[in-house]
Protein backbone atom coordinates (compact mmCIF):
# COMPACT_ATOMS: atom_id res chain seq x y z
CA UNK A 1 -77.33 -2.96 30.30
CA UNK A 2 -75.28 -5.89 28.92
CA UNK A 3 -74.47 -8.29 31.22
CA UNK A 4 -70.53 -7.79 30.01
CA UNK A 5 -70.43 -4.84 31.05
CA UNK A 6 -68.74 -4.38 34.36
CA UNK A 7 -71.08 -1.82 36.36
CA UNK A 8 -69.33 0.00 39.67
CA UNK A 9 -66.02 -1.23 41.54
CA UNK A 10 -65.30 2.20 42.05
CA UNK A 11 -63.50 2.65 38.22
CA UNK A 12 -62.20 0.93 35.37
CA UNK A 13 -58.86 2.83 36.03
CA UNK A 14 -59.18 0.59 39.40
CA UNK A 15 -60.20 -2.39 37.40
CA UNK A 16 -56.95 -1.98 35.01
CA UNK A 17 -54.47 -1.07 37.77
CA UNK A 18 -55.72 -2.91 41.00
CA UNK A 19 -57.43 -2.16 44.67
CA UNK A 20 -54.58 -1.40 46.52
CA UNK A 21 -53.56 -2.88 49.61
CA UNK A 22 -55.14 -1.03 52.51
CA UNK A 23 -53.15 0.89 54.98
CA UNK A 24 -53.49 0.67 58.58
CA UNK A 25 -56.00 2.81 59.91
CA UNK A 26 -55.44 5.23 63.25
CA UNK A 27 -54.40 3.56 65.91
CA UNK A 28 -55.45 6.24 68.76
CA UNK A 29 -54.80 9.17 69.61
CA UNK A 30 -52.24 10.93 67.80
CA UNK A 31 -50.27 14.40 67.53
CA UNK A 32 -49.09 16.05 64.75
CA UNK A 33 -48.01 19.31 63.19
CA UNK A 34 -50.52 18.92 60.11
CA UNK A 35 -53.35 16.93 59.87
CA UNK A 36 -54.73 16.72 56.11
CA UNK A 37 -58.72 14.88 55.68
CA UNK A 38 -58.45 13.08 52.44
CA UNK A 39 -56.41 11.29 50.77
CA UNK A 40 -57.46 12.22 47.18
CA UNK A 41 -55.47 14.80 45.00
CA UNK A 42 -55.13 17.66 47.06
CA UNK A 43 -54.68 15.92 50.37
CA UNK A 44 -51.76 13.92 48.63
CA UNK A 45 -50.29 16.87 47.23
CA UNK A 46 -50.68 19.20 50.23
CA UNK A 47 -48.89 16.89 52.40
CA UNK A 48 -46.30 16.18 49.35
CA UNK A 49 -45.09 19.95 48.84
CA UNK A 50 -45.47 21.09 52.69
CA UNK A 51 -42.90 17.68 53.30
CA UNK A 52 -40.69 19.15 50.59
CA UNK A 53 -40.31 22.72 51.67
CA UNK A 54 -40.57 21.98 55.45
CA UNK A 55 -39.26 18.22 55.89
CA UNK A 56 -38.95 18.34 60.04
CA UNK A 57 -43.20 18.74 59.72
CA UNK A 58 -44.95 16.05 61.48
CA UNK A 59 -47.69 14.94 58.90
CA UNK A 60 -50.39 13.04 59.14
CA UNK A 61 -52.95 12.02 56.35
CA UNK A 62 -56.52 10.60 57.54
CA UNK A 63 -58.24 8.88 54.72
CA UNK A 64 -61.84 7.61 55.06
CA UNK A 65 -61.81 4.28 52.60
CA UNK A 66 -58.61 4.29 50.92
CA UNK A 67 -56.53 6.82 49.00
CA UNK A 68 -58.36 7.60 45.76
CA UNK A 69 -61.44 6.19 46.93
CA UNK A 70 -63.10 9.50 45.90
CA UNK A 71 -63.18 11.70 42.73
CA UNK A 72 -59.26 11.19 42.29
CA UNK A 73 -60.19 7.46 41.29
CA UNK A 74 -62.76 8.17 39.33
CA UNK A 75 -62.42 11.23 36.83
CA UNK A 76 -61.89 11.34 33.33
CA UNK A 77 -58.21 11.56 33.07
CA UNK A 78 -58.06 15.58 32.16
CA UNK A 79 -54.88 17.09 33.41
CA UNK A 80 -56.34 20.44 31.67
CA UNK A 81 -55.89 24.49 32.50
CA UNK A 82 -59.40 24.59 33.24
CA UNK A 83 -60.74 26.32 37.02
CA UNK A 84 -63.85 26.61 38.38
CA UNK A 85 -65.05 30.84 39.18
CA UNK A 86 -62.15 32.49 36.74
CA UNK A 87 -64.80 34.60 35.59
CA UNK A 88 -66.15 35.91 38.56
CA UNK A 89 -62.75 36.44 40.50
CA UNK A 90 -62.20 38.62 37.63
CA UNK A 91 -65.73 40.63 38.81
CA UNK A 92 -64.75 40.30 42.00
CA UNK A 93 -60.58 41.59 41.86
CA UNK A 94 -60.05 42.65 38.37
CA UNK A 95 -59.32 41.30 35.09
CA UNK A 96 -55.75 40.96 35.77
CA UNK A 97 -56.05 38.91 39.53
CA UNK A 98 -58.22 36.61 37.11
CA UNK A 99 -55.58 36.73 34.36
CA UNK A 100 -52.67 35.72 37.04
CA UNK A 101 -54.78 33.13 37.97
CA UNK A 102 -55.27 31.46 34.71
CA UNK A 103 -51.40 31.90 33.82
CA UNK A 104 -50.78 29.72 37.46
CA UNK A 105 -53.04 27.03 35.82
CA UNK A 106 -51.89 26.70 32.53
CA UNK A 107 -47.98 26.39 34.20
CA UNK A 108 -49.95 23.67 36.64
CA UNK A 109 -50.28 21.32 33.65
CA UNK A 110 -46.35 21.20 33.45
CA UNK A 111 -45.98 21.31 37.40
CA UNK A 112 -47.88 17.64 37.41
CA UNK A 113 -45.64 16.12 34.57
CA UNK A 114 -42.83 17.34 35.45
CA UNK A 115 -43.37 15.95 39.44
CA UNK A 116 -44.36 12.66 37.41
CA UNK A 117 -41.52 12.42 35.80
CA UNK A 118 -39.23 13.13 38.85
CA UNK A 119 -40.72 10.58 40.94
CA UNK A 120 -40.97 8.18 38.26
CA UNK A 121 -44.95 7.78 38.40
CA UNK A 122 -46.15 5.89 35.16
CA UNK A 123 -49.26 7.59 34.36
CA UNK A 124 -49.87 6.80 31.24
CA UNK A 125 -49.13 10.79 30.78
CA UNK A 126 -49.67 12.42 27.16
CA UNK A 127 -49.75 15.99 26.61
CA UNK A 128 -51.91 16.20 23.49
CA UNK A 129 -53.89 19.26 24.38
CA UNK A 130 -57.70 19.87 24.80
CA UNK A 131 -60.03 20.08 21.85
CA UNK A 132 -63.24 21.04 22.68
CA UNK A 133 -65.61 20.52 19.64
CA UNK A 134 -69.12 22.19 18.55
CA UNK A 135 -71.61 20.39 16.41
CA UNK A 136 -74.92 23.10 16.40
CA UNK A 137 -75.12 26.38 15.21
CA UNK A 138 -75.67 27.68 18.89
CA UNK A 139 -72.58 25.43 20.11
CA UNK A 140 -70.24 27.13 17.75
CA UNK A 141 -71.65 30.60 19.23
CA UNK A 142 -70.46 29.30 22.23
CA UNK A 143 -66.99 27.77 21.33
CA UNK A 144 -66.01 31.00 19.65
CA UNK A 145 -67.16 33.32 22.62
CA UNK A 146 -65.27 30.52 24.60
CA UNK A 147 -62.12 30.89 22.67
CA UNK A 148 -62.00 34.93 22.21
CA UNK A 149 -62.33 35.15 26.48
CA UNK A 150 -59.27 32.43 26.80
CA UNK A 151 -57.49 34.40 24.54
CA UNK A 152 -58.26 37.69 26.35
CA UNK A 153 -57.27 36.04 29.69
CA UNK A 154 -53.58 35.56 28.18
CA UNK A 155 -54.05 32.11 26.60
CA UNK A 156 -51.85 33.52 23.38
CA UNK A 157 -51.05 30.11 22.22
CA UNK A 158 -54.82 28.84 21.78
CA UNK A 159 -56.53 28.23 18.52
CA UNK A 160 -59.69 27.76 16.48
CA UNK A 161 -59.91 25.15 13.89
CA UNK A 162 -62.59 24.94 11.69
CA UNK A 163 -64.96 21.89 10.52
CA UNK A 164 -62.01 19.91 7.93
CA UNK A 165 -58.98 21.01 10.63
CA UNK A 166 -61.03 19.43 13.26
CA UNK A 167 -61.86 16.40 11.41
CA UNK A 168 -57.74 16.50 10.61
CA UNK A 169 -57.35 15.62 14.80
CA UNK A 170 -60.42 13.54 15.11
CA UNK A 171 -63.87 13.03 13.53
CA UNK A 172 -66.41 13.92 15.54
CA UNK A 173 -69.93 13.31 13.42
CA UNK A 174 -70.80 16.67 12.43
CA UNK A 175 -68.31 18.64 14.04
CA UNK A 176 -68.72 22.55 12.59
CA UNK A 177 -65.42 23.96 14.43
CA UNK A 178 -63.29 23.52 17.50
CA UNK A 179 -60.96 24.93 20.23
CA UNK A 180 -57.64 23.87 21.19
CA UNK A 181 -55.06 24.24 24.10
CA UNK A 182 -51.90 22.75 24.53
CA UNK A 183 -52.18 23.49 28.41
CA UNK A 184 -53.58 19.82 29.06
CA UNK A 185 -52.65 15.79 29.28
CA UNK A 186 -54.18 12.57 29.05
CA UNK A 187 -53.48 10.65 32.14
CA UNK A 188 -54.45 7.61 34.16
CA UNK A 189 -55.71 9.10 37.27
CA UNK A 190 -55.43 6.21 39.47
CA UNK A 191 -51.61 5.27 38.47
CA UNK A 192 -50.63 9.08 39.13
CA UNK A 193 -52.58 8.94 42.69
CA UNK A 194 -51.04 5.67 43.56
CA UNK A 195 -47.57 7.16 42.45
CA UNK A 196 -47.97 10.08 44.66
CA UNK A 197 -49.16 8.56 47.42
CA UNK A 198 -45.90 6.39 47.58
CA UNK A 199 -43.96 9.89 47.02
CA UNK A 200 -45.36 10.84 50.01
CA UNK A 201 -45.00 7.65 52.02
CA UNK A 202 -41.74 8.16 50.93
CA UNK A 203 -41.03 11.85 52.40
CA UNK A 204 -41.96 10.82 55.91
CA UNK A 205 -45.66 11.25 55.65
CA UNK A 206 -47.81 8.97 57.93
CA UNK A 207 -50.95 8.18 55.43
CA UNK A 208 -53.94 6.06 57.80
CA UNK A 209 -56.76 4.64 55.93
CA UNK A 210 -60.44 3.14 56.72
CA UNK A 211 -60.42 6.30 59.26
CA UNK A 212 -63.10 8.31 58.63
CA UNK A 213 -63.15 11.90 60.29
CA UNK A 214 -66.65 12.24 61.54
CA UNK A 215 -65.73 16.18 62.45
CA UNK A 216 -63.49 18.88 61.88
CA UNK A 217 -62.45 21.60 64.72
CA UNK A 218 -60.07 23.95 65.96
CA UNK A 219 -56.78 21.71 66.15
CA UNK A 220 -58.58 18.80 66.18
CA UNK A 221 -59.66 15.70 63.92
CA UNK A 222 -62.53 13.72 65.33
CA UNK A 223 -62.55 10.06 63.82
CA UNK A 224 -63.79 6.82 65.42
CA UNK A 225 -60.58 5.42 66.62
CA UNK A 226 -59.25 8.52 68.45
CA UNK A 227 -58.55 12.52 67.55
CA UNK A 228 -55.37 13.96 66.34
CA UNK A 229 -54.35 17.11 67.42
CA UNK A 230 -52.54 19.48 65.42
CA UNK A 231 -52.13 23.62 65.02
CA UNK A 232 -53.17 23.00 61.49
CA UNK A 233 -56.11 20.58 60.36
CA UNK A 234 -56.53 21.03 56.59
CA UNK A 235 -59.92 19.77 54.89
CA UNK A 236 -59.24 18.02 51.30
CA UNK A 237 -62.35 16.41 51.23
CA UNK A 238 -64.07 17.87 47.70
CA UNK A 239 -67.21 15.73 47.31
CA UNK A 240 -67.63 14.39 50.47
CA UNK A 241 -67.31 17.32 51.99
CA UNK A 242 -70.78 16.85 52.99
CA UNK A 243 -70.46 13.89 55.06
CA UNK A 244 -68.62 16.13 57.91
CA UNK A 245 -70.16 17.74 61.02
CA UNK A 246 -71.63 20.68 59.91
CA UNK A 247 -70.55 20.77 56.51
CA UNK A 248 -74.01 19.35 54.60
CA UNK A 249 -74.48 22.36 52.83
CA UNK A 250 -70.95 23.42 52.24
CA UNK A 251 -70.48 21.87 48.83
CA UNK A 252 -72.74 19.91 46.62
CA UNK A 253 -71.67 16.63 46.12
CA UNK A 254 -72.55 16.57 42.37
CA UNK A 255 -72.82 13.46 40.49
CA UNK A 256 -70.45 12.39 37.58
CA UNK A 257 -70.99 9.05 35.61
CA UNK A 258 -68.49 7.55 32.81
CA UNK A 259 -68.32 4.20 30.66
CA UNK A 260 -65.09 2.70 28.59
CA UNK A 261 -65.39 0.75 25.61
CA UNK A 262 -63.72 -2.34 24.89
CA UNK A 263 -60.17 -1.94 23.24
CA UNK A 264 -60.52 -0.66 19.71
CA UNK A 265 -58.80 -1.91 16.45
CA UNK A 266 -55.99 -0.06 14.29
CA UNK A 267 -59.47 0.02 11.56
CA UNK A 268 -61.31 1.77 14.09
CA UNK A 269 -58.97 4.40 15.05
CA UNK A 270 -58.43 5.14 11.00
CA UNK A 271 -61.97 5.78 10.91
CA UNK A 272 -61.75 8.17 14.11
CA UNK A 273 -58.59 9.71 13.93
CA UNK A 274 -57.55 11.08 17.30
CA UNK A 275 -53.90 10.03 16.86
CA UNK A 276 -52.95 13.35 18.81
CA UNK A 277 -54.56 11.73 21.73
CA UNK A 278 -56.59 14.87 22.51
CA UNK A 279 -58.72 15.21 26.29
CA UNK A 280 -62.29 15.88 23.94
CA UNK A 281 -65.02 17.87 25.48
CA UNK A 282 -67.91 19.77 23.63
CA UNK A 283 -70.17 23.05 23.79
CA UNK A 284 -73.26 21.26 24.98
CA UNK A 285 -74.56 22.31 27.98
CA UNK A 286 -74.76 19.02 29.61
CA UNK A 287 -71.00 18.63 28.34
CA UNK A 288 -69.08 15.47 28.03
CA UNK A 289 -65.03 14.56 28.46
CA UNK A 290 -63.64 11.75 26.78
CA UNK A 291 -60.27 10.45 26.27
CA UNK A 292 -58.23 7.67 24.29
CA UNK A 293 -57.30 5.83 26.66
CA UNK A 294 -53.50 4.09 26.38
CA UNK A 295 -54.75 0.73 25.82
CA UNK A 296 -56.88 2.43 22.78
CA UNK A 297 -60.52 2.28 24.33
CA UNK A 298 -62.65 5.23 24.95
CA UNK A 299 -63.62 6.59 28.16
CA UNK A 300 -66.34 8.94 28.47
CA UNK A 301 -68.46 10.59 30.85
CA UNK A 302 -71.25 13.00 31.54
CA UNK A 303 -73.41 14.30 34.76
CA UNK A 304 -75.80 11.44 34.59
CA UNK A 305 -78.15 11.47 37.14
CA UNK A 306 -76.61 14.64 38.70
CA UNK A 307 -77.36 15.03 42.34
CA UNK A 308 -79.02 12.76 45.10
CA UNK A 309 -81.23 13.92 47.77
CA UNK A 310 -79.84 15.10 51.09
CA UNK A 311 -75.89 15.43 49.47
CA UNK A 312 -75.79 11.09 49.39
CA UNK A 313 -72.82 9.58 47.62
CA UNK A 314 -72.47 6.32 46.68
CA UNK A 315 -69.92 3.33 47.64
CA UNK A 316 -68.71 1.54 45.34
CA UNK A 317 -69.26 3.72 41.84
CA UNK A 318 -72.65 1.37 40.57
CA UNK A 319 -73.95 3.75 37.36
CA UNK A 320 -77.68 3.57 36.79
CA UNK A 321 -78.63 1.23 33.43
CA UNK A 322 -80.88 4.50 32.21
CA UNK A 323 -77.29 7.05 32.57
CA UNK A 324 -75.22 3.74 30.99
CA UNK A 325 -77.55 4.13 27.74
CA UNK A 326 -77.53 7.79 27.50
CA UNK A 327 -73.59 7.76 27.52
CA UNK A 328 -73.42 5.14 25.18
CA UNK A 329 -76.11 7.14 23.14
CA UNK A 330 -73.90 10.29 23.12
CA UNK A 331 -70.47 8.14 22.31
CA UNK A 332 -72.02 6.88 18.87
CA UNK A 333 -73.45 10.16 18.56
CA UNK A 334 -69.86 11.04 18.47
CA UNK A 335 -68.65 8.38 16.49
CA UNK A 336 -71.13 6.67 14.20
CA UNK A 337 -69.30 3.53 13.85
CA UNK A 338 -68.99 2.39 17.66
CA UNK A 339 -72.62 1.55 17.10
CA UNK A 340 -72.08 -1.86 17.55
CA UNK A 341 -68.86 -1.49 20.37
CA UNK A 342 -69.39 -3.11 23.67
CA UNK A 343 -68.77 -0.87 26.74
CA UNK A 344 -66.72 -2.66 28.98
CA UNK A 345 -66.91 -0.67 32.23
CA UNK A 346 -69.00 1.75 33.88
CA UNK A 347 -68.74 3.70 37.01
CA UNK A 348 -69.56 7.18 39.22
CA UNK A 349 -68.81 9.64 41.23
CA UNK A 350 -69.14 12.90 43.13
CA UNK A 351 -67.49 16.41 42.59
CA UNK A 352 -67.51 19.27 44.74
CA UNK A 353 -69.97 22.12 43.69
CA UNK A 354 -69.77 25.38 45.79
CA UNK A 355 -73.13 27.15 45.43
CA UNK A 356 -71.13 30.31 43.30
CA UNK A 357 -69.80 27.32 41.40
CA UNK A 358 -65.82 28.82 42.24
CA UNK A 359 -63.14 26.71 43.31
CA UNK A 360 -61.22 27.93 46.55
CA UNK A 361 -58.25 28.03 48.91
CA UNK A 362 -58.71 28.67 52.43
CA UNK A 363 -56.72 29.19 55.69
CA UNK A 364 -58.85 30.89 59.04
CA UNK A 365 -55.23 32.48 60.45
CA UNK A 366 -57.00 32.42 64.08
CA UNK A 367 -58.20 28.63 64.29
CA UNK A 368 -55.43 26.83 61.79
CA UNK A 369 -58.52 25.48 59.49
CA UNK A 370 -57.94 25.36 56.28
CA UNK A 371 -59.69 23.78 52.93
CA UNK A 372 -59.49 23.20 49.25
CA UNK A 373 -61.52 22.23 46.81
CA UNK A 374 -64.80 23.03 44.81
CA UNK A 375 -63.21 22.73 41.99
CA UNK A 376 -66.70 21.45 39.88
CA UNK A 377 -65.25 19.08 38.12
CA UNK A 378 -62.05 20.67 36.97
CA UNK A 379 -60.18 19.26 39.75
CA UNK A 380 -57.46 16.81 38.40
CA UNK A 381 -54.99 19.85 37.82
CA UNK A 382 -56.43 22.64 39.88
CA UNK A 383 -55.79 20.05 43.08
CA UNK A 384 -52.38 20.44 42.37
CA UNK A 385 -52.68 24.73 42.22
CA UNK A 386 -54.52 23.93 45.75
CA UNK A 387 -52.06 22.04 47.10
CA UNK A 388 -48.81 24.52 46.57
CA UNK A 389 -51.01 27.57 47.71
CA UNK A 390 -51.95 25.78 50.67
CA UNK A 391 -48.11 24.88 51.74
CA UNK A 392 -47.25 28.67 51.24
CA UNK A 393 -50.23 29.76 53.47
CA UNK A 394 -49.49 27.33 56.06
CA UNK A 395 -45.58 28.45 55.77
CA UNK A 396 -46.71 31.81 55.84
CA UNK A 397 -48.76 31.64 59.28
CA UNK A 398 -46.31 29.59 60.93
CA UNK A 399 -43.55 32.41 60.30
CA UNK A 400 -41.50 30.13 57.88
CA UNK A 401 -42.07 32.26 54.58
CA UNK A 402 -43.68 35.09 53.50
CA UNK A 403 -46.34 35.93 51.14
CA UNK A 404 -45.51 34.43 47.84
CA UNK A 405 -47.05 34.85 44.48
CA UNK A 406 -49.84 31.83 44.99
CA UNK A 407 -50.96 33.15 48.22
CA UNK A 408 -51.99 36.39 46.33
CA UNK A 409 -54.00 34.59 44.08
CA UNK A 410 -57.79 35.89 43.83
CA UNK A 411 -59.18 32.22 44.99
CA UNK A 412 -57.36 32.51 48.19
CA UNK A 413 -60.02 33.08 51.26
CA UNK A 414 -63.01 33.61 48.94
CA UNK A 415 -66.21 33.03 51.29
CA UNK A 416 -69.25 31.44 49.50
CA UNK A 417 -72.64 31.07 51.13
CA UNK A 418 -73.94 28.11 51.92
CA UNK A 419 -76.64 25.95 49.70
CA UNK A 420 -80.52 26.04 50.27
CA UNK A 421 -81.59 23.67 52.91
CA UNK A 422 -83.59 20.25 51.11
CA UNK A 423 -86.07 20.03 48.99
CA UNK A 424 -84.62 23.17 47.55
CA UNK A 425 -81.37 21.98 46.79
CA UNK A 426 -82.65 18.48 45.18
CA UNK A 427 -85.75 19.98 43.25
CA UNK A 428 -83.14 23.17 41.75
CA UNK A 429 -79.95 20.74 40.96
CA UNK A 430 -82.51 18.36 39.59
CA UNK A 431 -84.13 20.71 37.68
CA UNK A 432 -81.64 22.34 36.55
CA UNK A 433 -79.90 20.00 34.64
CA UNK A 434 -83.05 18.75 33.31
CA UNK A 435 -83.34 22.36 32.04
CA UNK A 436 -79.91 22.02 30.27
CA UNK A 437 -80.70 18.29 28.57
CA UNK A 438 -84.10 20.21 27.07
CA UNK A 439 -82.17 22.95 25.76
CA UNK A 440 -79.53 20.58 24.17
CA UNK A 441 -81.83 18.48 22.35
CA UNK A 442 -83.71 21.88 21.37
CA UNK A 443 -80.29 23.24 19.76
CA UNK A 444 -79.94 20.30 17.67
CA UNK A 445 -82.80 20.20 16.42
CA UNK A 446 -83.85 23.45 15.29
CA UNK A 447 -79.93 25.05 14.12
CA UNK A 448 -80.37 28.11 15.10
CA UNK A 449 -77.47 30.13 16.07
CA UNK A 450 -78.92 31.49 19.55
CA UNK A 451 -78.24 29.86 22.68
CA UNK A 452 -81.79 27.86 24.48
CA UNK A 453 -83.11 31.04 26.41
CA UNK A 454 -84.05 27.90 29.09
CA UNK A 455 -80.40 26.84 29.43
CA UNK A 456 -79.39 31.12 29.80
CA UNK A 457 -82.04 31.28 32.77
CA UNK A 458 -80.90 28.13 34.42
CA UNK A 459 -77.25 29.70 34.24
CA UNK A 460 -78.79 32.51 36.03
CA UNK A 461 -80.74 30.80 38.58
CA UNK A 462 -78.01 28.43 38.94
CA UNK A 463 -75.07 30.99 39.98
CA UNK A 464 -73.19 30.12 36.98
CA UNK A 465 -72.17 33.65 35.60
C-alpha cells in the first residue's frame, strides 16, 4: 500500500468533514419515554420523526462511540430505492405487499432531500440516479432480468440503455448495457448525519455519547454508567448488533471496505464522462458502488474481506493492504486510465446481514422492544423508511394514532431465525463469497451468457432467493 495513502480513521468522509466534538456521555441513571441504541441513521431519524409528531416525548439517544461512528460514517454515499428481502416479502404476502413496499422506497429518496433541504443540511446532495452497468455476457443476463422485475414491481420510470447510451453517462471499459433509476442521490453521508443529528439536538432530543449499552431488556437500557428506563427501548444498532447481550447471532456484522482517489482533473473526467453524477454499481456478484464524489475524486467500495470470526468489528476503519489492491484493481478495471491515480484514503466497515438476508421493522406490543435494521447494505435510504414506520408503531401502541399505511408494510414484524453458531457461520460467509469472486472471474473469462452454476448454489445455500 502506498505510504500516501491514508489507511482507517474511520472514513475519508470523516477525514474531509472532521471528528466531531464528543458529547457527554450518561451521567446515571436516567428516565425517559423512548430510549433509542445508536446513534447512526435510523436511531437519528427515529428519534427525529417521533419528536416531530409527538414533541412532549421524553427522548433519549445512547450512542456507543460517537454518532456515525458506525456504517452511517462509512458507506458509499447511495441515497438509492434499493431494500434488502423485496423479493421474498412478495413470497411471503403477495406481489402487491412487495409492490407497496418498493413504491414507499422509491418516495424515501425524496423524503431524505426534501428533510435536507428543510433543515438546511449541506450534503453534498445530487439526485443523478443509479446506473448499474454489465460488462459479461452473463452480467447482462442479469441486468436485464434485474430491470424487467423493477419494472414489474411498479418502477414505470426505469430504463435500459445499451453499450453507446451507457458510454453517453459514463465509460465504463467494456460496458455491454446498463440500468437506470432516477429514485437515487449522491450524498456525503457524514455531512447529512452530522446535519441530522443537530436537527435532533435541536427538537429537544437528549443525544449521550461514549455510552455503550452492554444489554437490552424490557424497559430497560443497561450501559456502564447507569440504566435508563423507558416503556419503549428501540434497538438501531445494524452492524453491531452483535456486540449486545444475547444478540451474537442476530445479525451478521458483514464487512464492507472502500478507497477514494485523489481529486481528478477536468482531462480526466472528459475521458470518463459521468457528468450526470450517477451512484455506479455493476452485475458482478461480488458487486461494487462507486460515486463522484463533489470534490471530483472517486470513491469506491466492495465486500473485501467479508466477515470476521465470532461477529468482530473493527475500531477505527484500518482496510487490509491485500482488499486496498483488489479495489484499486477493480477501479482501473473500470476506468483504464486511473492506472497511474493515487488512492488517497481507505477505510471499513460493518453492515447488518439477517440470515434471510431481509431488512426489518419490529415492535414486541407486550415488552415495548423494538428494532430496525438488516438492511445488507442498502441502508442509507431504507434507515429513513425504518425510522417513520417505527414512530407510527410506537404512536400506534401508545394510543396516539392508528394504523397508518407504513405500519402495514410487509417488513413490519417479520421474524428471522437466528445464524449458525461458529465455525459455521465464519467457514459459510467465508466461503461463500469466495464462491462468488470464482464465479466472477469465471464469467469474464469464458463470455458465456449463463450465470456461474457456483455463484447460483451459493445464492441457495446462502438464503439469498
Amino acid at each position: 500500500m502506498p505510504m500516501s495513502t491514508i489507511n482507517g480513521g474511520i472514513s475519508f468522509w470523516y477525514a474531509t468533514d472532521g471528528i466531531p466534538t464528543p458529547r457527554e456521555p450518561l451521567p446515571g441513571d436516567a428516565t425517559a419515554d423512548v430510549v433509542i441504541v445508536g446513534g447512526g441513521y435510523t436511531g437519528l431519524w427515529t428519534a427525529y420523526y417521533l419528536k416531530k409528531a409527538a414533541p412532549f416525548l421524553n427522548i433519549t439517544v445512547l450512542e456507543s462511540r460517537f454518532c456515525g461512528y458506525g456504517a452511517s460514517g462509512r458507506n458509499g454515499g447511495w441515497l438509492y430505492n434499493g431494500i434488502a428481502g423485496r423479493d421474498r416479502y412478495a413470497k411471503l404476502h403477495g406481489k402487491e405487499s412487495a409492490v407497496r413496499l418498493q413504491q414507499a422506497m422509491n418516495d424515501t429518496v425524496d423524503e431524505v432531500v426534501r428533510v435536507a433541504a428543510e433543515e438546511a443540511i449541506d450534503a453534498d446532495i445530487h439526485q443523478g440516479g443509479v446506473l448499474e452497468v454489465a460488462y459479461t455476457p452473463a452480467q447482462l443476463g442479469r441486468l436485464k432480468a434485474f430491470h424487467a422485475a423493477e419494472i414489474a414491481f411498479g418502477e414505470k420510470d426505469r430504463v435500459l440503455l445499451g453499450a453507446r447510451e451507457t458510454a453517453d453517462r459514463v465509460r465504463v471499459s467494456g460496458a455491454v448495457g446498463s440500468t437506470w433509476t432516477p429514485h437515487g442521490a449522491r450524498i456525503h453521508p457524514v455531512k447529512l448525519l452530522k446535519g441530522l443529528a443537530t436537527a435532533v439536538e435541536a427538537l429537544g432530543v437528549t443525544v449521550y455519547e461514549s455510552t455503550p449499552v452492554t444489554e437490552i431488556r424490557p424497559r430497560h437500557a443497561v450501559t456502564p454508567y447507569g440504566t435508563v428506563r423507558a416503556p419503549y427501548i428501540l434497538r438501531c444498532t445494524e452492524g453491531f448488533t452483535a456486540s449486545l447481550k444475547g444478540q451474537r447471532r442476530s445479525w451478521l456484522p458483514m464487512n464492507s471496505s472502500m478507497i477514494a482517489t485523489e481529486p481528478l482533473g477536468p482531462e480526466v473526467w472528459e475521458a470518463i464522462g459521468w457528468a450526470g453524477r450517477e451512484t455506479l454499481g455493476d452485475m458482478a456478484h461480488a458487486y461494487m458502488y462507486a460515486q463522484r464524489t463533489a470534490d471530483d475524486r472517486i470513491a469506491l467500495g466492495g465486500r473485501g474481506v467479508p466477515y470476521r470470526f465470532g461477529s468482530r468489528t473493527d475500531n477505527d476503519g484500518r482496510t487490509q493492504a491485500s482488499t486496498v489492491e483488489a479495489l484499486r484493481e477493480l477501479l482501473v478495471r473500470f476506468f483504464p486510465q486511473l492506472a497511474g491515480v493515487r488512492v488517497s484514503h481507505a477505510w471499513s466497515g460493518v453492515l447488518g446481514v439477517p440470515r434471510d438476508w431481509c431488512a426489518s421493522v419490529t415492535l414486541d406490543r407486550t415488552t415495548g422492544l423494538g428494532w430496525a435494521g438488516g438492511y445488507v447494505g442498502s441502508g442509507v435510504a431504507t434507515a429513513n423508511l425504518a425510522a417513520r414506520t417505527l414512530r407510527d408503531l410506537v404512536r400506534q401502541d401508545s394510543g396516539q394514532a392508528g394504523g397508518t399505511a407504513l405500519t402495514a408494510l410487509p417488513w413490519v414484524n417479520h421474524e428471522v431465525r437466528r445464524w449458525e453458531p461458529e465455525p459455521l457461520r465464519w467457514v459459510g460467509v467465508r466461503g461463500m463469497y469466495a464462491a462468488y469472486r470464482g464465479a466472477d472471474r469465471r464469467e469474464l473469462s469464458r463470455h458465456g451468457a449463463a450465470t456461474d452454476r457456483i455463484a447460483t448454489l451459493a445464492d441457495r445455500i446462502a438464503g439469498r432467493h
